[in-house]
N, C-alpha and C. Protein backbone atom coordinates (compact mmCIF):
# COMPACT_ATOMS: atom_id res chain seq x y z
N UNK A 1 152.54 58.54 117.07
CA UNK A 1 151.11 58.36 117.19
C UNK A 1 150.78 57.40 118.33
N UNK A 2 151.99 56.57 118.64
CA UNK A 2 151.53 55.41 119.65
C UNK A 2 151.76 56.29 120.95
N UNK A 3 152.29 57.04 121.20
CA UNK A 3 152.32 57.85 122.62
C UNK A 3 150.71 58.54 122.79
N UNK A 4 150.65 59.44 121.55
CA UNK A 4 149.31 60.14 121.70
C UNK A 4 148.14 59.30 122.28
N UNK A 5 148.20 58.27 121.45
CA UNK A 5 147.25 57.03 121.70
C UNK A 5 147.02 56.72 123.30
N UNK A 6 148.22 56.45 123.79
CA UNK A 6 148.44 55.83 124.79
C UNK A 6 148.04 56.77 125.96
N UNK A 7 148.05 58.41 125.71
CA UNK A 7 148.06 59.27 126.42
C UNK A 7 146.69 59.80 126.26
N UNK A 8 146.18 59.92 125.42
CA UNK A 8 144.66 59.73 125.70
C UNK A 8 144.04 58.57 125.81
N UNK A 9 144.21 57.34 126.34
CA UNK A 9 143.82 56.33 126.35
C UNK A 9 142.86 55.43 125.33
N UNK A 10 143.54 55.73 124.08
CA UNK A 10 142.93 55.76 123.14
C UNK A 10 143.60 54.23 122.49
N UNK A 11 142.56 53.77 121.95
CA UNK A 11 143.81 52.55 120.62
C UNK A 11 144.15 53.08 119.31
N UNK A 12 145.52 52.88 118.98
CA UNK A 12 146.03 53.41 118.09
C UNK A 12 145.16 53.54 116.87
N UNK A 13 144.91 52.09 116.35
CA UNK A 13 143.85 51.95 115.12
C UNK A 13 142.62 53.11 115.35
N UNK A 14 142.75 53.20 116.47
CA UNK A 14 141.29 54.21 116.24
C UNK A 14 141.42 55.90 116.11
N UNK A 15 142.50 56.00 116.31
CA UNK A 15 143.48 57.24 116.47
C UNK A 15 143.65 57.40 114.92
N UNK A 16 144.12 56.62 114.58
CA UNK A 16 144.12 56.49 112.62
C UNK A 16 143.16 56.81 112.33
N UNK A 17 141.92 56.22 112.61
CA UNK A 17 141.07 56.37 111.85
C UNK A 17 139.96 57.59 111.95
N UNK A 18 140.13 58.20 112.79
CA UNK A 18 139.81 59.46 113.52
C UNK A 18 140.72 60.58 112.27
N UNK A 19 142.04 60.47 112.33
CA UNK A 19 142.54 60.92 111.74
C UNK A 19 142.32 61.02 110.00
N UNK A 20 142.19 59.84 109.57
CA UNK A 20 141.57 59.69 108.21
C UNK A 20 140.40 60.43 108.14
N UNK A 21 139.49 59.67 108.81
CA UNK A 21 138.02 60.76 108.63
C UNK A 21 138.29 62.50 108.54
N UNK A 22 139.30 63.13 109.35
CA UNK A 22 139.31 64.35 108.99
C UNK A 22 139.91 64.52 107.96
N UNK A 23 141.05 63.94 107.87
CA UNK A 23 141.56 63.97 106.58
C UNK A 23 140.29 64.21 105.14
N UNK A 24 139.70 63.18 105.17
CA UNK A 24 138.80 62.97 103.91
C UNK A 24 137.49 64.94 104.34
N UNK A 25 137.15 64.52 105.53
CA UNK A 25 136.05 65.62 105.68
C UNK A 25 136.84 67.23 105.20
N UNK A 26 138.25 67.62 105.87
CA UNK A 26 138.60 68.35 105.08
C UNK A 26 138.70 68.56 103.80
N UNK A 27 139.28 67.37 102.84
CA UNK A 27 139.12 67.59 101.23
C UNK A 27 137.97 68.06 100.56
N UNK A 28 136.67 67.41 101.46
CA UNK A 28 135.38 67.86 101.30
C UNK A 28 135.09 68.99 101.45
N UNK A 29 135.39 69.71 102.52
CA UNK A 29 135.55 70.85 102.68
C UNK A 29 136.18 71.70 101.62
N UNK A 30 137.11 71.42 101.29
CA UNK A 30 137.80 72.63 100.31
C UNK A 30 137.47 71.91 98.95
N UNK A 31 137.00 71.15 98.63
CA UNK A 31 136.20 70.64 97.24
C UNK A 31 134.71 71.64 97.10
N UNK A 32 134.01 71.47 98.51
CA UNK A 32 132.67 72.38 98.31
C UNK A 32 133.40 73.84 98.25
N UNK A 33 134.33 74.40 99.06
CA UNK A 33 134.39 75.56 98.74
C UNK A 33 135.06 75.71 96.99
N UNK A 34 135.57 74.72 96.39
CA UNK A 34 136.03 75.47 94.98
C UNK A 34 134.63 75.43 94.10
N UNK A 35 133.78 74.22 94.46
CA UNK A 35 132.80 73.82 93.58
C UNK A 35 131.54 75.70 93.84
N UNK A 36 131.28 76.15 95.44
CA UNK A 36 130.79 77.40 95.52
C UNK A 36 131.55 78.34 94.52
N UNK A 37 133.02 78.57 94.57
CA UNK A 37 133.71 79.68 93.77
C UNK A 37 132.49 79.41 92.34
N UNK A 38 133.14 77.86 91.90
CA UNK A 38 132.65 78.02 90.51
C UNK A 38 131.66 78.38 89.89
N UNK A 39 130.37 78.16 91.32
CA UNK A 39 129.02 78.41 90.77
C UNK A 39 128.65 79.85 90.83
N UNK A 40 129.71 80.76 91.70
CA UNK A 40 128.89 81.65 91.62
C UNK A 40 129.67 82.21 90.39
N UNK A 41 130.90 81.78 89.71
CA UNK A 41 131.33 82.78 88.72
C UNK A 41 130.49 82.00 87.87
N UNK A 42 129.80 81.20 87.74
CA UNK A 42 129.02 80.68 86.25
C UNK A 42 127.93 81.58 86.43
N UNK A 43 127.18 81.65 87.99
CA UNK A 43 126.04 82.91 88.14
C UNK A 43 125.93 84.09 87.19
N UNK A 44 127.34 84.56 87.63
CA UNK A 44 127.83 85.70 86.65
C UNK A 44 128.04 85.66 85.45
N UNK A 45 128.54 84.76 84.80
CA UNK A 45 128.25 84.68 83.20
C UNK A 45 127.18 84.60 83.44
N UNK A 46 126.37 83.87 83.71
CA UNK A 46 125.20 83.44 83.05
C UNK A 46 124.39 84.78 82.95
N UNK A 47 124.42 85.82 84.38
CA UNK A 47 123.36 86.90 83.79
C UNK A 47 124.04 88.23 83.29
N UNK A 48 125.65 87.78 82.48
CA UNK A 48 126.27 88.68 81.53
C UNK A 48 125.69 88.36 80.49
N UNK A 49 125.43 87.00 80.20
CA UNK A 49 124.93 86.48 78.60
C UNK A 49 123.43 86.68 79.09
N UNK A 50 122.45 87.08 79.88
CA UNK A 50 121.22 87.15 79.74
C UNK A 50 121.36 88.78 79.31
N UNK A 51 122.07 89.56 79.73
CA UNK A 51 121.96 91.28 79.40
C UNK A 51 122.40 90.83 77.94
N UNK A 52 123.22 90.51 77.90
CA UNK A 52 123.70 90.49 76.35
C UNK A 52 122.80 89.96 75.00
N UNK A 53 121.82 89.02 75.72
CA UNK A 53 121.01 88.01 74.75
C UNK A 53 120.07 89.60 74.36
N UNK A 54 119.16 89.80 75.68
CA UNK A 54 118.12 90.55 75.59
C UNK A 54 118.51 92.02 74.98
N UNK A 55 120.07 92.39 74.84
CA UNK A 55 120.28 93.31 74.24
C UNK A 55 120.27 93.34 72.69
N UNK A 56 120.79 92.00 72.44
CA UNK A 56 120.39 91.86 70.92
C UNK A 56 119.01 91.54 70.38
N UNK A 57 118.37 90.86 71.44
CA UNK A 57 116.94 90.94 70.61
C UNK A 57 116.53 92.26 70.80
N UNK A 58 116.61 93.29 71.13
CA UNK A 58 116.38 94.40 70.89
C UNK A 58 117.10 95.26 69.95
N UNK A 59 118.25 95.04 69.85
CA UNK A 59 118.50 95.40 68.46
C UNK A 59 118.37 94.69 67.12
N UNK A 60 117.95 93.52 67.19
CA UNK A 60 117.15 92.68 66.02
C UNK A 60 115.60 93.30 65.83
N UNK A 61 114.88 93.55 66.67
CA UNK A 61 113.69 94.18 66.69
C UNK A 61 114.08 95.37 65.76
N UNK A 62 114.93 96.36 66.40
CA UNK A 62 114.60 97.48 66.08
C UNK A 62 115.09 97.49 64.33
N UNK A 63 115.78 96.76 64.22
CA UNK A 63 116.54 96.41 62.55
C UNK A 63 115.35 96.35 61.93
N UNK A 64 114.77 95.05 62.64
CA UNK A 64 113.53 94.46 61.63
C UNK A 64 112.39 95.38 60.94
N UNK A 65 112.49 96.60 62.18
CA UNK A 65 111.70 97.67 62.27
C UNK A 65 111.98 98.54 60.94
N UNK A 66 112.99 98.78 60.93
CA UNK A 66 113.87 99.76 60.30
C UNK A 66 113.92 99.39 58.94
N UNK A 67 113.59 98.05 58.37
CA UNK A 67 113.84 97.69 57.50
C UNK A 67 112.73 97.27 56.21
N UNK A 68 111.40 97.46 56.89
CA UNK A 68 110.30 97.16 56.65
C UNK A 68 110.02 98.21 55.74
């Protein structure tokens, strides 16, 4: 790292710390992309259990119907 430094006329410490920052901005990076995966598969449950809800109150209706 002390050559690189030296060869872009850079100071080492700052070469580190350049380096850290991507370090951390990548994790961020692939943290938002798992946290997107998750939301959109919760998307998807969520409007499996909305067909599913509204399918049973329609067959509770029609029971209630039926039963009268």
């Amino acid at each position: 790292m002390v050559y690189v430094a030296k060869d872009l006329g850079l100071s080492e410490p700052l070469l580190y710390s350049w380096k850290a920052q991507q370090k951390k901005s990548g994790e961020s990076i692939e943290n938002q992309k798992l946290q997107q995966a998750e939301l959109a598969r919760l998307k998807r449950e969520n409007a499996l259990l909305a067909e599913e809800n509204a399918f049973l109150k329609k067959a509770a209706a029609h029971f209630t119907k039926k039963s009268k």
